[in-house]
Every structure is written in structure tokens, then in C-alpha cells.
N, C-alpha and C. Protein backbone atom coordinates (compact mmCIF):
# COMPACT_ATOMS: atom_id res chain seq x y z
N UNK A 1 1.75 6.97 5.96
CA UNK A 1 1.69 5.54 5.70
C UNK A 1 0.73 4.90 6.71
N UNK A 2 0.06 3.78 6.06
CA UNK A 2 -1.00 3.01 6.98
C UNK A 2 -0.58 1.44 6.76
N UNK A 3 -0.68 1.19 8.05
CA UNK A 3 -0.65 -0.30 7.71
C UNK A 3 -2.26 -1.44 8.16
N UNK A 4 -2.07 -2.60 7.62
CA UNK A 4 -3.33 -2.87 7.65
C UNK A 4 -3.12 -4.71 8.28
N UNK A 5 -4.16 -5.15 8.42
CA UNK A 5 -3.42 -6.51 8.83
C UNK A 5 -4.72 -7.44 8.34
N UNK A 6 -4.44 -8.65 7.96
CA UNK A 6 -5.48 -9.60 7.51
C UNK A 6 -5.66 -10.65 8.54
N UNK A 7 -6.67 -11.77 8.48
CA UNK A 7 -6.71 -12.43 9.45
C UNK A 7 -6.16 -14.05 8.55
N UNK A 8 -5.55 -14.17 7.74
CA UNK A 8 -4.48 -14.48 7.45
C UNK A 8 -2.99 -14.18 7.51
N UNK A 9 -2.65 -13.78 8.78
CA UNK A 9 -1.50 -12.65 9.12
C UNK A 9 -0.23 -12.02 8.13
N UNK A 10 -1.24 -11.48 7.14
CA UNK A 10 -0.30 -10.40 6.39
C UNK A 10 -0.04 -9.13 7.30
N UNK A 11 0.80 -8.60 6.69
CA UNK A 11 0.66 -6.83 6.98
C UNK A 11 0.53 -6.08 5.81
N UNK A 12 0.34 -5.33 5.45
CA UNK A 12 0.18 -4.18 4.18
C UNK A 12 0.58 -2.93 4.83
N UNK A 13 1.83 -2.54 4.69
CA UNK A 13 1.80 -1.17 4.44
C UNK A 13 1.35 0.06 3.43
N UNK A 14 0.85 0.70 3.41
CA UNK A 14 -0.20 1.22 2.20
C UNK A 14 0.64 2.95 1.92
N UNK A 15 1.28 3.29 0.97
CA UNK A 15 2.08 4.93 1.09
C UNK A 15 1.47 5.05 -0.22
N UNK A 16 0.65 6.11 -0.43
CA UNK A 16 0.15 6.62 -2.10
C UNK A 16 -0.44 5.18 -2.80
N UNK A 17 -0.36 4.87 -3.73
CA UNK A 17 -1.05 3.88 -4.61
C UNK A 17 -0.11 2.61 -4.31
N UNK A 18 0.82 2.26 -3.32
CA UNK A 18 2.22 1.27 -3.66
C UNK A 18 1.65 0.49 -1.63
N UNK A 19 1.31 -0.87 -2.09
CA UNK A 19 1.40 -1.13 -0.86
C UNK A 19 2.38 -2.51 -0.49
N UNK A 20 3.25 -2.59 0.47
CA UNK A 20 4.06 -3.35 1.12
C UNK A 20 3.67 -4.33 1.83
N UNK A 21 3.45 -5.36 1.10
CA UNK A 21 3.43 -7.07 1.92
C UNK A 21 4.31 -7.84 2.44
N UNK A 22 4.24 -7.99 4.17
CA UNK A 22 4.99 -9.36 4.74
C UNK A 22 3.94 -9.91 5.34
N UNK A 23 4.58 -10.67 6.33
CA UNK A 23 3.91 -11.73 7.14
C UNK A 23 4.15 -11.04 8.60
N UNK A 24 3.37 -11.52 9.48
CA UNK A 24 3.07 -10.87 11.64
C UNK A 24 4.14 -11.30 12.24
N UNK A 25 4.48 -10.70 12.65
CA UNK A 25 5.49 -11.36 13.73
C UNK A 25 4.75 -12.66 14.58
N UNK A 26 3.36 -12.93 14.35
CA UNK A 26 2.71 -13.64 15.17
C UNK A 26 2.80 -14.98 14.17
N UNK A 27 2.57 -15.14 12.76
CA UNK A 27 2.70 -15.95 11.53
C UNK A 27 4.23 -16.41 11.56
N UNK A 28 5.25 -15.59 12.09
CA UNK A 28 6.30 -16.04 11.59
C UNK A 28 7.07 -16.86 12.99
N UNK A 29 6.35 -16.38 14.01
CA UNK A 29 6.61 -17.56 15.40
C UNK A 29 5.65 -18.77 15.32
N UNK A 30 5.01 -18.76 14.65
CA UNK A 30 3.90 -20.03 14.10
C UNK A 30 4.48 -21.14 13.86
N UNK A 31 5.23 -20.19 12.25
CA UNK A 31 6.15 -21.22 11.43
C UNK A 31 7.43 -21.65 11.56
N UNK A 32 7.94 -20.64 12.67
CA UNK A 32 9.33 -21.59 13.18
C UNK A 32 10.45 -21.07 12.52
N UNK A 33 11.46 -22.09 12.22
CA UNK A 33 12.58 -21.25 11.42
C UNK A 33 12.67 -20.80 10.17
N UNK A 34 12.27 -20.28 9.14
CA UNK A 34 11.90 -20.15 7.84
C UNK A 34 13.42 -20.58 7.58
N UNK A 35 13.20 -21.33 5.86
CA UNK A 35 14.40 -21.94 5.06
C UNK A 35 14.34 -21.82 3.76
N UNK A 36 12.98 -21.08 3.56
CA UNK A 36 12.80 -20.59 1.90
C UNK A 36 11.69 -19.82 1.86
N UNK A 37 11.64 -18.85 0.89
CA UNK A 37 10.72 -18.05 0.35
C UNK A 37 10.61 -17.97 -0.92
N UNK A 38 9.36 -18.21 -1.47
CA UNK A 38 9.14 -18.37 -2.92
C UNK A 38 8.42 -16.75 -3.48
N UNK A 39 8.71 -15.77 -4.23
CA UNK A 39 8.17 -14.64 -4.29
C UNK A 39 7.67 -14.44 -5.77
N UNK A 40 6.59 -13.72 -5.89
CA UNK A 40 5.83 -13.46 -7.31
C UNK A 40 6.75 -12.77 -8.07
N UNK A 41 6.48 -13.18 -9.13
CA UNK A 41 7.47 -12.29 -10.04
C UNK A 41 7.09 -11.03 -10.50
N UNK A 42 7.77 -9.92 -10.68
CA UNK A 42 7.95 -8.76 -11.20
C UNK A 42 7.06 -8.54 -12.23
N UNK A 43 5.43 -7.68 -12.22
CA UNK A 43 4.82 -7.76 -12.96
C UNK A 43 3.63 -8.96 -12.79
N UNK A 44 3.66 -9.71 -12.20
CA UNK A 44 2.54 -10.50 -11.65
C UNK A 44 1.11 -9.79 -11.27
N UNK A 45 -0.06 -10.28 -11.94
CA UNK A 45 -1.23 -9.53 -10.99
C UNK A 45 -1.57 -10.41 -9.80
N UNK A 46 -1.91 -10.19 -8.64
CA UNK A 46 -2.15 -10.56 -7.80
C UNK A 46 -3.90 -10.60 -7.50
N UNK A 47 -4.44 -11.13 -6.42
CA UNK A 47 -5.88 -10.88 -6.60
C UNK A 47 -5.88 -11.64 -4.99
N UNK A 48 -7.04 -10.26 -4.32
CA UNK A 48 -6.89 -10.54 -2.95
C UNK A 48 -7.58 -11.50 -2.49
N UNK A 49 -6.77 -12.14 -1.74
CA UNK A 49 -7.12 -13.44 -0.95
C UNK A 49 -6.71 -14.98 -1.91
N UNK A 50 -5.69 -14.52 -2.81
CA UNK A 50 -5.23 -15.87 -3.62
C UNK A 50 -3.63 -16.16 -3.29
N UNK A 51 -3.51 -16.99 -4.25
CA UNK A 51 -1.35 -17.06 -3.16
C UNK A 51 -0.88 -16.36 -4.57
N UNK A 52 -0.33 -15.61 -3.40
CA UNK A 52 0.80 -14.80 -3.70
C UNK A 52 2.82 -15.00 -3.98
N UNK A 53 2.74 -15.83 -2.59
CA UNK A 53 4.16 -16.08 -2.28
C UNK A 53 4.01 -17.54 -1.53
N UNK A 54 5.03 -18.48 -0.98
CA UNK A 54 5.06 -19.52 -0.33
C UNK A 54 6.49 -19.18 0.30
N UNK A 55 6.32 -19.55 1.57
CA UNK A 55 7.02 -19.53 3.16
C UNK A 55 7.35 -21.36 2.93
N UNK A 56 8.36 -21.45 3.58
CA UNK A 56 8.77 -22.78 3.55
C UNK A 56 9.55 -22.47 5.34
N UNK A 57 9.05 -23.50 6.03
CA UNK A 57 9.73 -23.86 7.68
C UNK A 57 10.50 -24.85 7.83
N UNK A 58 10.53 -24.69 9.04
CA UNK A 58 11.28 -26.40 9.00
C UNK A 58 9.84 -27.32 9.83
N UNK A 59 9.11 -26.48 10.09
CA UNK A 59 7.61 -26.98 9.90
C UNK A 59 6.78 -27.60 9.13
N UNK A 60 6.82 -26.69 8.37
CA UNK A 60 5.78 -26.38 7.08
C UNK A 60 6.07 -25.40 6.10
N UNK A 61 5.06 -25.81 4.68
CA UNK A 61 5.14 -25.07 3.26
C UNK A 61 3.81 -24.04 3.89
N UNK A 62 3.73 -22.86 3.56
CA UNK A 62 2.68 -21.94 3.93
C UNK A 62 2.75 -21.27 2.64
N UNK A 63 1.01 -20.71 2.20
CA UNK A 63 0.71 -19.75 1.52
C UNK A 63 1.01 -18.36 1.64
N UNK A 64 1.09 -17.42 0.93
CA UNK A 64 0.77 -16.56 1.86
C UNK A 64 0.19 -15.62 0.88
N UNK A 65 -1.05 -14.77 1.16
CA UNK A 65 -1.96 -14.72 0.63
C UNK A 65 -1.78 -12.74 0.06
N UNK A 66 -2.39 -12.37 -1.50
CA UNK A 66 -2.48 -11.27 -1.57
C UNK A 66 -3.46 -10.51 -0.23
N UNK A 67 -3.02 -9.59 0.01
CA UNK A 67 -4.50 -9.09 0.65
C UNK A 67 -5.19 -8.13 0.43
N UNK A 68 -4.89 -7.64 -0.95
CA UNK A 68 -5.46 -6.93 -1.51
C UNK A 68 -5.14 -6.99 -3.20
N UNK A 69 -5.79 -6.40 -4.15
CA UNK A 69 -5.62 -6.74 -5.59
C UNK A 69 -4.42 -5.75 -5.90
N UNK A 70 -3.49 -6.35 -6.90
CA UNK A 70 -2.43 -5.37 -7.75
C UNK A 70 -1.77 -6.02 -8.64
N UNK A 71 -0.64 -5.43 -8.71
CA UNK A 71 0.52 -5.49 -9.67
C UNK A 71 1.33 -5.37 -8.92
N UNK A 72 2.47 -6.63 -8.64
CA UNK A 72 3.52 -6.56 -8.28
C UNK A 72 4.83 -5.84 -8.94
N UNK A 73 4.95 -5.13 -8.02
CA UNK A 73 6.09 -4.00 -8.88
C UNK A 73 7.61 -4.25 -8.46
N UNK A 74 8.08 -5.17 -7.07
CA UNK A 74 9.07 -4.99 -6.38
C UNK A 74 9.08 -6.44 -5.61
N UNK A 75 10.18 -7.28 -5.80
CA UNK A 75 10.03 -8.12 -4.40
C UNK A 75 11.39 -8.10 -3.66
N UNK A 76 11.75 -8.69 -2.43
CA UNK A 76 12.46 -8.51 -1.52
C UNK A 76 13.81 -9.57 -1.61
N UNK A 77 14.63 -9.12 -2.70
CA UNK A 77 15.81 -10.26 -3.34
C UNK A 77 16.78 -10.51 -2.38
N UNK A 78 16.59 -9.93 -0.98
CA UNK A 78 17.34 -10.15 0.34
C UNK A 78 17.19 -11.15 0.60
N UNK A 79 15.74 -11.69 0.86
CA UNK A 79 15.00 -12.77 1.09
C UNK A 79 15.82 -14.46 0.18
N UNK A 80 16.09 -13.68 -0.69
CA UNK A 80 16.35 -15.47 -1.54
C UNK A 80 18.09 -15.80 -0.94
N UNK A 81 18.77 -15.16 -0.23
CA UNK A 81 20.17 -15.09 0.31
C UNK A 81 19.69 -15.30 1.72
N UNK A 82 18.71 -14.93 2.31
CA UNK A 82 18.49 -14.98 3.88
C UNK A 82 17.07 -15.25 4.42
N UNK A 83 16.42 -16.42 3.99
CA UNK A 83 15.07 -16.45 4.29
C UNK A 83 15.25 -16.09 5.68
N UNK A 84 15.96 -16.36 7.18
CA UNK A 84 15.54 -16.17 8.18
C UNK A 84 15.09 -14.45 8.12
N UNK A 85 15.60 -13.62 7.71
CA UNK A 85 15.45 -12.87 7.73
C UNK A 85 13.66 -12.10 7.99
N UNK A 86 12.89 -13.24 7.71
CA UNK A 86 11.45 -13.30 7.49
C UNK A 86 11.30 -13.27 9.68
N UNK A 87 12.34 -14.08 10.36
CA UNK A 87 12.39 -14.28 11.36
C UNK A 87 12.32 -12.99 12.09
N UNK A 88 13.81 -12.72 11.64
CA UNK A 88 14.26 -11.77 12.57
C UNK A 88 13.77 -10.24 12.34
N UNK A 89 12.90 -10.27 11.50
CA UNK A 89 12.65 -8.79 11.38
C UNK A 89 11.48 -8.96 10.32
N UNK A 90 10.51 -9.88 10.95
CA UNK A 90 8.79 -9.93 10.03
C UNK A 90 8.32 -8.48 9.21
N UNK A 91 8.12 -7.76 10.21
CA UNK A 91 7.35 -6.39 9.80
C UNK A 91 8.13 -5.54 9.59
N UNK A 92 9.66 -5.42 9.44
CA UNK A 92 10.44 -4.50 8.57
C UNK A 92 10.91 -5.37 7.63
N UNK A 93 12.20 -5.74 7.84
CA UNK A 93 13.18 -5.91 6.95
C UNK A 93 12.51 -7.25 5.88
N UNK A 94 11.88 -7.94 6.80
CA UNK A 94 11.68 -9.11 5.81
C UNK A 94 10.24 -9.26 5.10
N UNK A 95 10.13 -7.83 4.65
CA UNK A 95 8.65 -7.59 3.77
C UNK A 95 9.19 -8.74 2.28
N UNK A 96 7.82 -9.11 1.94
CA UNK A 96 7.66 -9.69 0.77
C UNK A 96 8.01 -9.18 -0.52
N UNK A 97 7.41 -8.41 -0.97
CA UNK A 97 6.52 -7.42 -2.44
C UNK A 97 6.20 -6.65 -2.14
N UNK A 98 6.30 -5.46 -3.02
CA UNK A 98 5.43 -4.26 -3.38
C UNK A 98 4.57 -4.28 -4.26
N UNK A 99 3.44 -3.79 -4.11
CA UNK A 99 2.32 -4.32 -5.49
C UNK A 99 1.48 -2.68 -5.39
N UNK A 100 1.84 -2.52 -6.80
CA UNK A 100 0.69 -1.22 -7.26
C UNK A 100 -1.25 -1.14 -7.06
N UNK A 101 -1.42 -0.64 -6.10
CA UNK A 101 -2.95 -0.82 -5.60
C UNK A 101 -3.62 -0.87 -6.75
N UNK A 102 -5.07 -1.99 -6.68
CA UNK A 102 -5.87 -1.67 -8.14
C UNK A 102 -6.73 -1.09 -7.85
N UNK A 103 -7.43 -1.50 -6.35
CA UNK A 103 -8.76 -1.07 -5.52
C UNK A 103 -8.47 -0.63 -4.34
N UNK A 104 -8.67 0.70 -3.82
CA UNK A 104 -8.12 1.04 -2.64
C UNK A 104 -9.39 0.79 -1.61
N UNK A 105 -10.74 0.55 -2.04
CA UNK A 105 -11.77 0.27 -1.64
C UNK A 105 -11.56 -1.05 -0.66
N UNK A 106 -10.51 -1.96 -1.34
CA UNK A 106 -10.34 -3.32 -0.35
C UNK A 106 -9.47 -3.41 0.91
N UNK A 107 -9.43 -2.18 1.39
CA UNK A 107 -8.30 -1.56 2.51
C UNK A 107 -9.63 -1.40 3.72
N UNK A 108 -10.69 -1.54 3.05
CA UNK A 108 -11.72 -1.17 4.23
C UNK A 108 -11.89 -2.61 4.91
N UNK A 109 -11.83 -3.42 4.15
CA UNK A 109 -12.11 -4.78 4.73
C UNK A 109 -11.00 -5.30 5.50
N UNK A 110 -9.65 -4.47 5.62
CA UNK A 110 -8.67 -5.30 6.85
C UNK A 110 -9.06 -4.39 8.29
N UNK A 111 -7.79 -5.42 8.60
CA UNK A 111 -7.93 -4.84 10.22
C UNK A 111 -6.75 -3.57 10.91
N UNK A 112 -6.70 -2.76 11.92
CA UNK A 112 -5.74 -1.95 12.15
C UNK A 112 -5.05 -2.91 13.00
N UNK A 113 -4.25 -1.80 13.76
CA UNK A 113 -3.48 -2.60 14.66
C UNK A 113 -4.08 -3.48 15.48
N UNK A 114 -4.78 -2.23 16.14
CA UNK A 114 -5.43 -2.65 17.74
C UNK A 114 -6.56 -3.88 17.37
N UNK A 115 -6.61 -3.69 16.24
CA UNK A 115 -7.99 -5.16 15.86
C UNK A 115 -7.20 -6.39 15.60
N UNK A 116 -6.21 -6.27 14.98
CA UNK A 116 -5.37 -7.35 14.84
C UNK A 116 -4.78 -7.95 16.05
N UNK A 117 -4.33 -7.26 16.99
CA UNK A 117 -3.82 -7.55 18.10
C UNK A 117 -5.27 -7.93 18.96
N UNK A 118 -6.19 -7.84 18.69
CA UNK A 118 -7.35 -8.36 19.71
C UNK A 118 -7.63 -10.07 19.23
N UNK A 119 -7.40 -9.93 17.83
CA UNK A 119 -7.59 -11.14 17.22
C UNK A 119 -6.86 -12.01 17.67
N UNK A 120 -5.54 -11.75 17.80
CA UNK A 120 -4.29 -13.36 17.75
C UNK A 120 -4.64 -13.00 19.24
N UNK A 121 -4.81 -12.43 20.17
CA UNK A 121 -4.98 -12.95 21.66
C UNK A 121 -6.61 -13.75 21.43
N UNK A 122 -7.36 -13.56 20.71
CA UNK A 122 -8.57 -14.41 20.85
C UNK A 122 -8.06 -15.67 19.98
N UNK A 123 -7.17 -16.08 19.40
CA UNK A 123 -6.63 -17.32 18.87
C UNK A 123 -6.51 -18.88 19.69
């Protein structure tokens, strides 16, 4: 498994053709306490860099963006019983969607770890 990171702070986990979308642990101390999550429906195409899902804070309404093209195959029905959950556990437990890769070619254009982590300290 690879994970990938956007400079819209997604994550993508990427295993065979099926990749796993949340939000950074850095996005989700941004937004504060999350109080809703709005998620694509089952079968949705997605298209990278368009909204995907909406984050609701006690901040703010946030986008949150494909970051790569698919088919949503799976979303995270934990989430609609426990938005904090987006809090307490960003990059595991409180993943978004699963979406069936269309272009694996658009995996070249994110960032790894260590690039992502150079980024939010240059923020």
C-alpha cells in the first residue's frame, strides 16, 4: 500500500486499483471540531480536483476534494453517527470513501510523505 497526499490535504491510500480518501491530521486541526460529514454516494464518479465530500466545523463548511479520478465504491457510514471521529483518528479510522482508480497515471502528480510534511511546515 502507498499513500499519497495533495496540497489540498487529502490522503489517498492506494492498494491494487481501490484507493482510500480522508483528510491530514493537519486539515482536520485547521477545522476544529467537526459536526458533520456529507459523503458521495455509492457509485458516484468522482473527477480529480472537484468536491467530492463536505466537512462541516464548528468553524466552517469545507470541500473536500477528489484527488484523483474514480468510482466511488465504499463510504465511511461510521462517520454519519460520529463525525468527530474525522478528529480523533484523520488518517485511519475517519477515512472518507473508497473509489475504484480510473487513471493510475494521476498518482504521479501527488506528494509522499516527506513532501507533504515539508509543505504544511512551509505554510
Amino acid at each position: 500500500m502507498a499513500r499519497y497526499y495533495t496540497d489540498e490535504h487529502e490522503w489517498i491510500d492506494v492498494e491494487g486499483d481501490t484507493a482510500t480518501v480522508g483528510i491530514t491530521d493537519y486539515a482536520q486541526g485547521q477545522l476544529g471540531d467537526i459536526v458533520f460529514v456529507e459523503l458521495p454516494a455509492v457509485g458516484t464518479s468522482v473527477e480529480k480536483g472537484k468536491d467530492a465530500a463536505v466537512v462541516e466545523s464548528v468553524k466552517a463548511a469545507s470541500d473536500v476534494y477528489a484527488p484523483i479520478d474514480g468510482e466511488v465504491t465504499e463510504t465511511n457510514d461510521a462517520l454519519d453517527d460520529d463525525p468527530a471521529l474525522v478528529n480523533s483518528s484523520p488518517e485511519d479510522g475517519g477515512w472518507f470513501f473508497k473509489l475504484t482508480i480510473a487513471d493510475t497515471s494521476q498518482l504521479e502528480g501527488l506528494m509522499d510523505e516527506a513532501a507533504y510534511q515539508s509543505f504544511v511546515e512551509g505554510l
